[in-house]
N, C-alpha and C. Protein backbone atom coordinates (compact mmCIF):
# COMPACT_ATOMS: atom_id res chain seq x y z
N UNK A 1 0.85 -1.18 0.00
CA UNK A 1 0.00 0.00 0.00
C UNK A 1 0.89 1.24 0.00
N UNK A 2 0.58 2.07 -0.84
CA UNK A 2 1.83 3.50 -1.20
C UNK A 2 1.59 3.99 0.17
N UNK A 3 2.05 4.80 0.43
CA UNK A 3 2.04 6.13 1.45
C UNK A 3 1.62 6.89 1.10
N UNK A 4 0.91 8.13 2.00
CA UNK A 4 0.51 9.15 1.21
C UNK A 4 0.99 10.30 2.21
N UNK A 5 2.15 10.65 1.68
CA UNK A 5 2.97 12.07 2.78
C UNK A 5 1.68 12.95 3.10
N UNK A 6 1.06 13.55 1.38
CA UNK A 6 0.70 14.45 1.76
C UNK A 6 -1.13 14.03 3.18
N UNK A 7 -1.41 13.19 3.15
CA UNK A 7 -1.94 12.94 4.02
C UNK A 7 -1.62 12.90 5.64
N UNK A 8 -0.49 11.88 5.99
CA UNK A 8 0.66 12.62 6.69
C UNK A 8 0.63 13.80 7.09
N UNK A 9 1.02 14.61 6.22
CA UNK A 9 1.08 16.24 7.16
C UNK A 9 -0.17 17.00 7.60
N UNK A 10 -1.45 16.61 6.78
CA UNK A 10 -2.52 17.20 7.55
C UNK A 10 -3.08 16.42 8.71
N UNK A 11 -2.29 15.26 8.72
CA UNK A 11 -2.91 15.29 10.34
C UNK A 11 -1.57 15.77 11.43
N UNK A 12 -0.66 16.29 10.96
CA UNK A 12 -0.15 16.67 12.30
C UNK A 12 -0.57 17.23 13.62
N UNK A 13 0.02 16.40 15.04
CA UNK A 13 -0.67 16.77 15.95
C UNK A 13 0.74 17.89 16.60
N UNK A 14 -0.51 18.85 17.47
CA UNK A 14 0.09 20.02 18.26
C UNK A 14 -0.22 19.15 19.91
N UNK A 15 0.85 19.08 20.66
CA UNK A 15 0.53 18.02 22.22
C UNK A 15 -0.02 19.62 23.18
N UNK A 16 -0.87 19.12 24.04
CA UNK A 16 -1.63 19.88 24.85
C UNK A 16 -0.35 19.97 26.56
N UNK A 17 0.30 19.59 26.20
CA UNK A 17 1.69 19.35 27.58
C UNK A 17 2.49 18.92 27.59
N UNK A 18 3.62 19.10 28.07
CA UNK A 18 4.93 18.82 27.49
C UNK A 18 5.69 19.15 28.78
N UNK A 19 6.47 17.53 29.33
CA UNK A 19 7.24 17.60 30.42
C UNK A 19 8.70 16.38 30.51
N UNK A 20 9.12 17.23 31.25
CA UNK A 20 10.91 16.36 30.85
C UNK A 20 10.23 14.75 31.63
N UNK A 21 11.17 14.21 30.65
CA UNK A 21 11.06 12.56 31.83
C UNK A 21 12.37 12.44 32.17
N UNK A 22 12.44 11.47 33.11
CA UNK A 22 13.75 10.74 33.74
C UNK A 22 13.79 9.51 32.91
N UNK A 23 15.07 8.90 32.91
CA UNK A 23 15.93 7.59 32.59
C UNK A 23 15.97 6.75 33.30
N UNK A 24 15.69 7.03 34.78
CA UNK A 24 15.72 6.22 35.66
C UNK A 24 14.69 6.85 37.13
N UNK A 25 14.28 6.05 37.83
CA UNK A 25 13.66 6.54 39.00
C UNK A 25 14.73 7.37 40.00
N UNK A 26 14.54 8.69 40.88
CA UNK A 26 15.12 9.13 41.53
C UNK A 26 15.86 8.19 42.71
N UNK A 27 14.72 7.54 43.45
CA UNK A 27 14.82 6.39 44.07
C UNK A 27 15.58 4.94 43.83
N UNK A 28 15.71 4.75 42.80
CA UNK A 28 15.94 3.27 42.71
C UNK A 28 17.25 3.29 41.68
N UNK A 29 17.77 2.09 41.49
CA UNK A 29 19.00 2.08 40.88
C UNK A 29 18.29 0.79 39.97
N UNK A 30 18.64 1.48 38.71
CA UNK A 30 18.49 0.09 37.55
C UNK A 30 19.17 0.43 36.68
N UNK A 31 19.64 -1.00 36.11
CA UNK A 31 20.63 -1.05 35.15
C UNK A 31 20.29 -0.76 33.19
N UNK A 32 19.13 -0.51 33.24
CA UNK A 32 18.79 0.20 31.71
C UNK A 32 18.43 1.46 31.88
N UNK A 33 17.70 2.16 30.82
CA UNK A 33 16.90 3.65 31.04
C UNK A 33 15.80 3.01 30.65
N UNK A 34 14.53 3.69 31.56
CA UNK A 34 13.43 3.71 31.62
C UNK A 34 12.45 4.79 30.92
N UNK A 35 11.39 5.19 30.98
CA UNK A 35 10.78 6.50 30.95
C UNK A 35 10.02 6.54 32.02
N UNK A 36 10.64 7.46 33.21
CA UNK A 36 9.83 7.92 34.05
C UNK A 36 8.86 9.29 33.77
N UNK A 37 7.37 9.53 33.89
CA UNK A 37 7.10 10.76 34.38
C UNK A 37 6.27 11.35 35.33
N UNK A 38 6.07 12.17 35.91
CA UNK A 38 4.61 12.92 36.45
C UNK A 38 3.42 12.47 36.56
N UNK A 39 2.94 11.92 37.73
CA UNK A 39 1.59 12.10 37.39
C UNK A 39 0.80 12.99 38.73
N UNK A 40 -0.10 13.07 38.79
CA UNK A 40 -1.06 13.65 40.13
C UNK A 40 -1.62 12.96 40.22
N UNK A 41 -2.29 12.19 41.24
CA UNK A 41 -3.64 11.07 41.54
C UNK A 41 -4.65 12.50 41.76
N UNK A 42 -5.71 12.28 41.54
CA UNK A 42 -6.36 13.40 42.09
C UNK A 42 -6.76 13.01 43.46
N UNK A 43 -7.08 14.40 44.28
CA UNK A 43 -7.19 14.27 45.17
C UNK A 43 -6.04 14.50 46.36
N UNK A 44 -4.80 14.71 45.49
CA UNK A 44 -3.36 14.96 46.01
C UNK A 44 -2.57 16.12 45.28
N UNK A 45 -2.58 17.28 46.30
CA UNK A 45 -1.21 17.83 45.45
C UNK A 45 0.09 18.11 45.29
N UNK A 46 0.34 16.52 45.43
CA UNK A 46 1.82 16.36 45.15
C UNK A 46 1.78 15.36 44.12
N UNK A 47 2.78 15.59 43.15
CA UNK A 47 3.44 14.51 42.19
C UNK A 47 4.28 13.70 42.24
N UNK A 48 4.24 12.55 41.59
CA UNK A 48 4.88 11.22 41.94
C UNK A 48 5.43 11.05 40.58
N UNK A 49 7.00 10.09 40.76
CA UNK A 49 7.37 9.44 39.52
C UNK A 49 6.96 8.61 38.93
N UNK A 50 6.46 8.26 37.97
CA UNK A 50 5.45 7.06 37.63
C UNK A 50 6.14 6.45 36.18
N UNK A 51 6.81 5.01 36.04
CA UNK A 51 7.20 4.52 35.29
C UNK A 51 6.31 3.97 34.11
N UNK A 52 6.57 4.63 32.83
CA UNK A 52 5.63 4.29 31.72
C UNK A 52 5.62 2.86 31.25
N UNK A 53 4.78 2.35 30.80
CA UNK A 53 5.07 1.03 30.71
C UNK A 53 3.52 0.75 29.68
N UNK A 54 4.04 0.72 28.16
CA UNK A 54 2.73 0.71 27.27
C UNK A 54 2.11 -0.59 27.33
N UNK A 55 3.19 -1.90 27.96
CA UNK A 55 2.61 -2.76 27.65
C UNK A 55 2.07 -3.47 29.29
N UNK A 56 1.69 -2.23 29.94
CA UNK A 56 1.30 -2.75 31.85
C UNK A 56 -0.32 -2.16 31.70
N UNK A 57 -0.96 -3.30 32.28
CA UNK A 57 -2.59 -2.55 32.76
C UNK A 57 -2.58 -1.53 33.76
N UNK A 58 -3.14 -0.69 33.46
CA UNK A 58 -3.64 -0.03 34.26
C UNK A 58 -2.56 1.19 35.11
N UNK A 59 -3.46 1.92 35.90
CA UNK A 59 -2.41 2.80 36.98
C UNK A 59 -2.22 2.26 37.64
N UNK A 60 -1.00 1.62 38.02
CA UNK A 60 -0.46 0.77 39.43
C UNK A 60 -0.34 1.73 40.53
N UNK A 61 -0.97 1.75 41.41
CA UNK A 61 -0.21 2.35 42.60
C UNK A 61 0.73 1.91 43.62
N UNK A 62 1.55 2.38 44.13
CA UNK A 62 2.33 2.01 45.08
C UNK A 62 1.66 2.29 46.88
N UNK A 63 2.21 1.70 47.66
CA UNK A 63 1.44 1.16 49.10
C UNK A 63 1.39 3.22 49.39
N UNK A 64 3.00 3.77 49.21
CA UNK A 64 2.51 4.89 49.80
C UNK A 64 1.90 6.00 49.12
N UNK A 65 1.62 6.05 47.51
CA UNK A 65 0.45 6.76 47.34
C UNK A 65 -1.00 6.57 47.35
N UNK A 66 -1.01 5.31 47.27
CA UNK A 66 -2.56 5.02 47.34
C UNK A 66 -2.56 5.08 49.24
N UNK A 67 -1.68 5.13 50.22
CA UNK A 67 -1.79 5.42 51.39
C UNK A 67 -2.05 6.78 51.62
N UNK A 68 -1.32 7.93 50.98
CA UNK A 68 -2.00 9.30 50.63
C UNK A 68 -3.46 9.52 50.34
N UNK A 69 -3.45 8.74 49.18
CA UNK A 69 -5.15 9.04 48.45
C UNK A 69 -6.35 8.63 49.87
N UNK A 70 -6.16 7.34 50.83
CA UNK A 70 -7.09 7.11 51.60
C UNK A 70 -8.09 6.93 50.63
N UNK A 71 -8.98 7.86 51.55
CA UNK A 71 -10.80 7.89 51.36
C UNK A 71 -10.90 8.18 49.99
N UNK A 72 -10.44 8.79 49.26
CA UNK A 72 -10.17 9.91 48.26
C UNK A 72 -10.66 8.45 47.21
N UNK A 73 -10.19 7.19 47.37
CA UNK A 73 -10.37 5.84 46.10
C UNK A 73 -11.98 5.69 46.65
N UNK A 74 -12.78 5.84 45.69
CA UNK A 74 -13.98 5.24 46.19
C UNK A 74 -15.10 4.81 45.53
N UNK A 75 -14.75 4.94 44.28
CA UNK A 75 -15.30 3.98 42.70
C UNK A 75 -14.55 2.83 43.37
N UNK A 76 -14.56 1.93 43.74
CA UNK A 76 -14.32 0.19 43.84
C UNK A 76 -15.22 -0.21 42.78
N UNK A 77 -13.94 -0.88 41.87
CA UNK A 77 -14.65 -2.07 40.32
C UNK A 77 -14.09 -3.23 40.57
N UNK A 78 -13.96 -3.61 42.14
CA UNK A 78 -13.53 -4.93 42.77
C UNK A 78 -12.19 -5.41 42.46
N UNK A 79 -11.96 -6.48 42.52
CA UNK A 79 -10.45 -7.01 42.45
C UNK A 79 -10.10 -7.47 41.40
N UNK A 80 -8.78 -7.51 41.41
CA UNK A 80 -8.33 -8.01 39.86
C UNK A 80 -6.41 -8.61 40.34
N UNK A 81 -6.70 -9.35 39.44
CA UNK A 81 -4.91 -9.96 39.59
C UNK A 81 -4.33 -9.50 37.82
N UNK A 82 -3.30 -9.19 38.16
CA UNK A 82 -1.89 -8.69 37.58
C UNK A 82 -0.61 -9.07 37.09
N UNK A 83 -0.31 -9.72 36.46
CA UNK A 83 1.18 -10.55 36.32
C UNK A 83 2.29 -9.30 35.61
N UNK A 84 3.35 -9.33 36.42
CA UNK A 84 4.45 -8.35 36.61
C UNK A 84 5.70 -9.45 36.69
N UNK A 85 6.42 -8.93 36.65
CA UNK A 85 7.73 -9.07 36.89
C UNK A 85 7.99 -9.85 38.01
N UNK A 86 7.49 -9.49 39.13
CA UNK A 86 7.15 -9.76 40.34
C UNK A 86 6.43 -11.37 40.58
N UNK A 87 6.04 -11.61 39.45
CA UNK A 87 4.50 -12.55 39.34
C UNK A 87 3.35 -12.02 39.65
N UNK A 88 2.41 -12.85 39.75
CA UNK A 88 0.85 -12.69 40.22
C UNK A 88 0.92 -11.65 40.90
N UNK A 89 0.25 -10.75 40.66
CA UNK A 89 -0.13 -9.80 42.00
C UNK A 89 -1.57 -8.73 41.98
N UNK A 90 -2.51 -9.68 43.59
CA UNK A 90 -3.93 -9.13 42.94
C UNK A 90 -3.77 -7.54 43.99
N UNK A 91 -4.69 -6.90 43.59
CA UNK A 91 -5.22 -6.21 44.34
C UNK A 91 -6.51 -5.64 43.83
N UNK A 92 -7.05 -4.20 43.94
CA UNK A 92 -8.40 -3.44 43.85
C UNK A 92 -8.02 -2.44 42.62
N UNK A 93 -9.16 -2.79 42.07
CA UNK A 93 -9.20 -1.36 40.88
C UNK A 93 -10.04 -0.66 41.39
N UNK A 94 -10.24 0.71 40.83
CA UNK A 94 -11.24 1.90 41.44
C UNK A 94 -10.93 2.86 39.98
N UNK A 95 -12.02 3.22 39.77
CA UNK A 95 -12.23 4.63 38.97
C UNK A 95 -11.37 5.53 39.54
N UNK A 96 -10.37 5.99 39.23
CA UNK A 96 -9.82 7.47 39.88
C UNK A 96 -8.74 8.02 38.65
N UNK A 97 -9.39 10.09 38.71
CA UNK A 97 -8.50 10.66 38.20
C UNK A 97 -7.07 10.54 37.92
N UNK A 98 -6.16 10.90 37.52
CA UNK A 98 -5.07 11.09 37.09
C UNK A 98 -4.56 12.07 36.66
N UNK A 99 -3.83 12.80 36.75
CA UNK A 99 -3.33 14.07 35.45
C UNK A 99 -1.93 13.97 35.32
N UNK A 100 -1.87 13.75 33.78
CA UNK A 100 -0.27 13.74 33.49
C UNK A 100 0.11 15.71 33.35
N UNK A 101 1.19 15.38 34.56
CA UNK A 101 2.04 16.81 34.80
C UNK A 101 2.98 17.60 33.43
N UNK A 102 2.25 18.66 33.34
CA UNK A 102 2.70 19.34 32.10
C UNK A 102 3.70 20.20 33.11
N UNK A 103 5.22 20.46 32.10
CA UNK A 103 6.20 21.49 32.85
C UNK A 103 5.57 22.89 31.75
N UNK A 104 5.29 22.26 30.46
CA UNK A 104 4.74 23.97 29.42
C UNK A 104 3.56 23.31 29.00
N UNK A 105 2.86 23.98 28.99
CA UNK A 105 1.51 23.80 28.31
C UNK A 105 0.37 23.48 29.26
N UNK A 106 -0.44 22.39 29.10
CA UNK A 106 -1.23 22.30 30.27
C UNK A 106 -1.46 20.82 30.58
N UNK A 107 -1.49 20.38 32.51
CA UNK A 107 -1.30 19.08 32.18
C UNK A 107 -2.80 18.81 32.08
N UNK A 108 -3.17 16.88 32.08
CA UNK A 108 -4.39 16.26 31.31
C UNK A 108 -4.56 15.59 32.25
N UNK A 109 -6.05 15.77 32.30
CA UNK A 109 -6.34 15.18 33.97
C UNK A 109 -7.22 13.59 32.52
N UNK A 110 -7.52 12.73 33.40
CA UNK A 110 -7.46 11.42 32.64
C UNK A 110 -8.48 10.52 33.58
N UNK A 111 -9.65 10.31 33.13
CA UNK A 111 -10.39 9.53 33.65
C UNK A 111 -10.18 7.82 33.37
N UNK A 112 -9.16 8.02 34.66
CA UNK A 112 -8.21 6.09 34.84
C UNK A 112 -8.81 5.05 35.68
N UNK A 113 -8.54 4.41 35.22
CA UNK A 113 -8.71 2.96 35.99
C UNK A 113 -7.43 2.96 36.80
N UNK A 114 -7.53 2.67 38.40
CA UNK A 114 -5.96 2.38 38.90
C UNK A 114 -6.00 1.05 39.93
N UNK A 115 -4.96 0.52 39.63
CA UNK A 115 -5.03 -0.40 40.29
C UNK A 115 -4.13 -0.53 42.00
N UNK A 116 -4.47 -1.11 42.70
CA UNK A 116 -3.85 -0.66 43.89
C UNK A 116 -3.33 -1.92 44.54
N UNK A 117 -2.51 -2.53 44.87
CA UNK A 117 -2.43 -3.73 45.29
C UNK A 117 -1.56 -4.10 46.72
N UNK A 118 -1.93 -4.79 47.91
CA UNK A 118 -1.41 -3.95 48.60
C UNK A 118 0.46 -4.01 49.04
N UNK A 119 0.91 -3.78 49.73
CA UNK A 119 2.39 -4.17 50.00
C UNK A 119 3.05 -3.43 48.99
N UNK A 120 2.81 -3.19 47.61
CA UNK A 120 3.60 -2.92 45.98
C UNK A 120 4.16 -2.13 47.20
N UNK A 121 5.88 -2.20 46.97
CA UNK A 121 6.79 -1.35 47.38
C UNK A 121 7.35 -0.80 45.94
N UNK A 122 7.42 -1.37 44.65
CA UNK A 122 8.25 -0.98 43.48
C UNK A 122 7.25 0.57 43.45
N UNK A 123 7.82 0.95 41.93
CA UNK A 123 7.51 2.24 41.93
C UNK A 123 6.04 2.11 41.29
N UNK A 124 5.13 3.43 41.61
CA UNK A 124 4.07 3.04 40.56
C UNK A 124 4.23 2.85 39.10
N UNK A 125 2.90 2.75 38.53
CA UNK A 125 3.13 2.41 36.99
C UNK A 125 2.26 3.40 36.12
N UNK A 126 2.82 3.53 34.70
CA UNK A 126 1.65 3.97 34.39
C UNK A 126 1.16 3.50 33.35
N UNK A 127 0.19 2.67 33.20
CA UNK A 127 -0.23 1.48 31.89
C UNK A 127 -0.81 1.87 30.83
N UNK A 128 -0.77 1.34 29.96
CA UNK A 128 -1.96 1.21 28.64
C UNK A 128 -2.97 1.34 29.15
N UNK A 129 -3.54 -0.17 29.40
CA UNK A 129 -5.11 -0.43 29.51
C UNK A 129 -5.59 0.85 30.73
N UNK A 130 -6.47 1.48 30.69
CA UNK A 130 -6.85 2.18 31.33
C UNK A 130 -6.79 3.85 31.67
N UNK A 131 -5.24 3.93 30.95
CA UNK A 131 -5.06 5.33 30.88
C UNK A 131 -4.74 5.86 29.56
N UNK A 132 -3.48 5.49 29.46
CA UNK A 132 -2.77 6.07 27.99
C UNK A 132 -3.16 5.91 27.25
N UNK A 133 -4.43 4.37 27.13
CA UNK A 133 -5.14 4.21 25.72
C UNK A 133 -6.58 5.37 25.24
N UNK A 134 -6.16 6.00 26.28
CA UNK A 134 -6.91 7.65 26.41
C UNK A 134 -6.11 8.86 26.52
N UNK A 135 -5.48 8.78 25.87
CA UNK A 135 -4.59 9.29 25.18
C UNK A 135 -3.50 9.69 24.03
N UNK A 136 -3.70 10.74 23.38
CA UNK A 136 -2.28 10.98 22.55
C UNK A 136 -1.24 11.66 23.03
N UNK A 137 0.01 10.66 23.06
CA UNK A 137 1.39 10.84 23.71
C UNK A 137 2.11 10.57 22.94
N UNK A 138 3.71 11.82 22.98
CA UNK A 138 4.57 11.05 22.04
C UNK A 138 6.42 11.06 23.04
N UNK A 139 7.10 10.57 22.80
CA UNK A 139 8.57 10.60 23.10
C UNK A 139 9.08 11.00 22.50
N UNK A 140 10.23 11.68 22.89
CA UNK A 140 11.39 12.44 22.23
C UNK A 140 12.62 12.34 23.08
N UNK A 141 13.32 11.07 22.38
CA UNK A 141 14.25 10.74 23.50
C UNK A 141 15.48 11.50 23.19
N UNK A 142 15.81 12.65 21.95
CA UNK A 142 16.77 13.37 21.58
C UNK A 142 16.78 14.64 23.29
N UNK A 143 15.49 15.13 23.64
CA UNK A 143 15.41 16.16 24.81
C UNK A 143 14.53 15.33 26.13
N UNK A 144 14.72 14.29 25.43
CA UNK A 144 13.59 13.33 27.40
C UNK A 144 12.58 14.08 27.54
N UNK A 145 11.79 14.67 26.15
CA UNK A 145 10.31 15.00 26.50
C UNK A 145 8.99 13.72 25.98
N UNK A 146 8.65 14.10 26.97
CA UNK A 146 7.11 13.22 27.14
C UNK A 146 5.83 14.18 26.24
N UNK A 147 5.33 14.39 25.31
CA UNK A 147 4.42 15.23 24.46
C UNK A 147 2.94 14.49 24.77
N UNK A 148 2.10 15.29 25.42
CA UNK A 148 0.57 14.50 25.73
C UNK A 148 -0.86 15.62 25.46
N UNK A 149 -1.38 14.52 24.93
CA UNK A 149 -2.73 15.73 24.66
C UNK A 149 -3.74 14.42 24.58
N UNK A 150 -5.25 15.37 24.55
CA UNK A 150 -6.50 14.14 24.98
C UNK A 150 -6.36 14.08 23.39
N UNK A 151 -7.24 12.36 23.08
CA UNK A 151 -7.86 12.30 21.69
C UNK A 151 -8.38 12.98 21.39
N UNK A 152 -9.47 14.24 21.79
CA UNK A 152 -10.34 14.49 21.13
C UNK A 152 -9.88 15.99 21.42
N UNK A 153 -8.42 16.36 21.34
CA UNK A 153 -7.94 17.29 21.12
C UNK A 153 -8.09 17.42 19.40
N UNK A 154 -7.92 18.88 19.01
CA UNK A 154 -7.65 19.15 17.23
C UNK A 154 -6.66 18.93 16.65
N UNK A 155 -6.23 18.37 15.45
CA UNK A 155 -5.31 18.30 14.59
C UNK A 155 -4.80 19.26 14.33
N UNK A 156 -3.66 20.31 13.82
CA UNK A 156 -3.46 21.18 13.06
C UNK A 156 -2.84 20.77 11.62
């Protein structure tokens, strides 16, 4: 099937936020580069490092932000198990916000699925299924920017 450039350029997208990522977690020592970035749980205003991971379900939380959030989780869509790295690992999903942290532009709050499981000491996550697949995001590993805007943002 040919290509068609000039099709190509009219859909170029303009990203609605734009924030540096890390290579690695502040916290932790690993032996590749990662893409860490930003997120907010809502309900909190502080930001957390959250390791991207296109091919992980869901928002993983870790014991001490979903220990922040408390009361704040309260869509319960019951339990669910998880296979990680780690192995098996069940815990609770819940409806809850998200917003990926813009450093220019504006960040995108994200109606997520997160999953919470309990003990997770690793870092949170931030998955496909449930978030990012509500989303347009791009990488730019030349400046470690993270580029994010909603789908039903405009083309230019």
């Amino acid at each position: 099937m040919p290509r068609d450039d000039a099709l190509l350029l009219d859909k170029r997208w303009l990203p609605e936020g734009v924030s540096r990522y890390q290579d690695s977690h502040p916290g932790l020592r690993e032996a590749q580069p990662r893409i860490y970035v930003k997120i907010q749980p809502g309900g909190l205003h502080a930001s957390f490092w959250t390791l991207l991971d296109t091919g992980g379900h869901f928002c993983l939380l870790n014991e001490t932000v979903a220990g922040l959030l408390g009361d704040h989780l309260v869509e319960d869509l019951g339990t669910f198990a998880v296979r990680t790295a780690h192995g098996l690992v069940e815990g609770k999903l819940y409806r809850h916000p998200v917003a990926l942290v813009a450093e220019s532009g504006e960040s995108l709050n994200i109606d997520s699925t997160v999953f919470v499981p309990p003990d997770w000491q690793g870092p949170c996550i931030l998955g496909y299924a449930g978030v990012l697949e509500r989303v347009r995001f791009a990488v730019d590993p030349g400046t470690n920017e993270f580029c994010f805007g909603s789908l039903s943002a405009p083309r230019s």
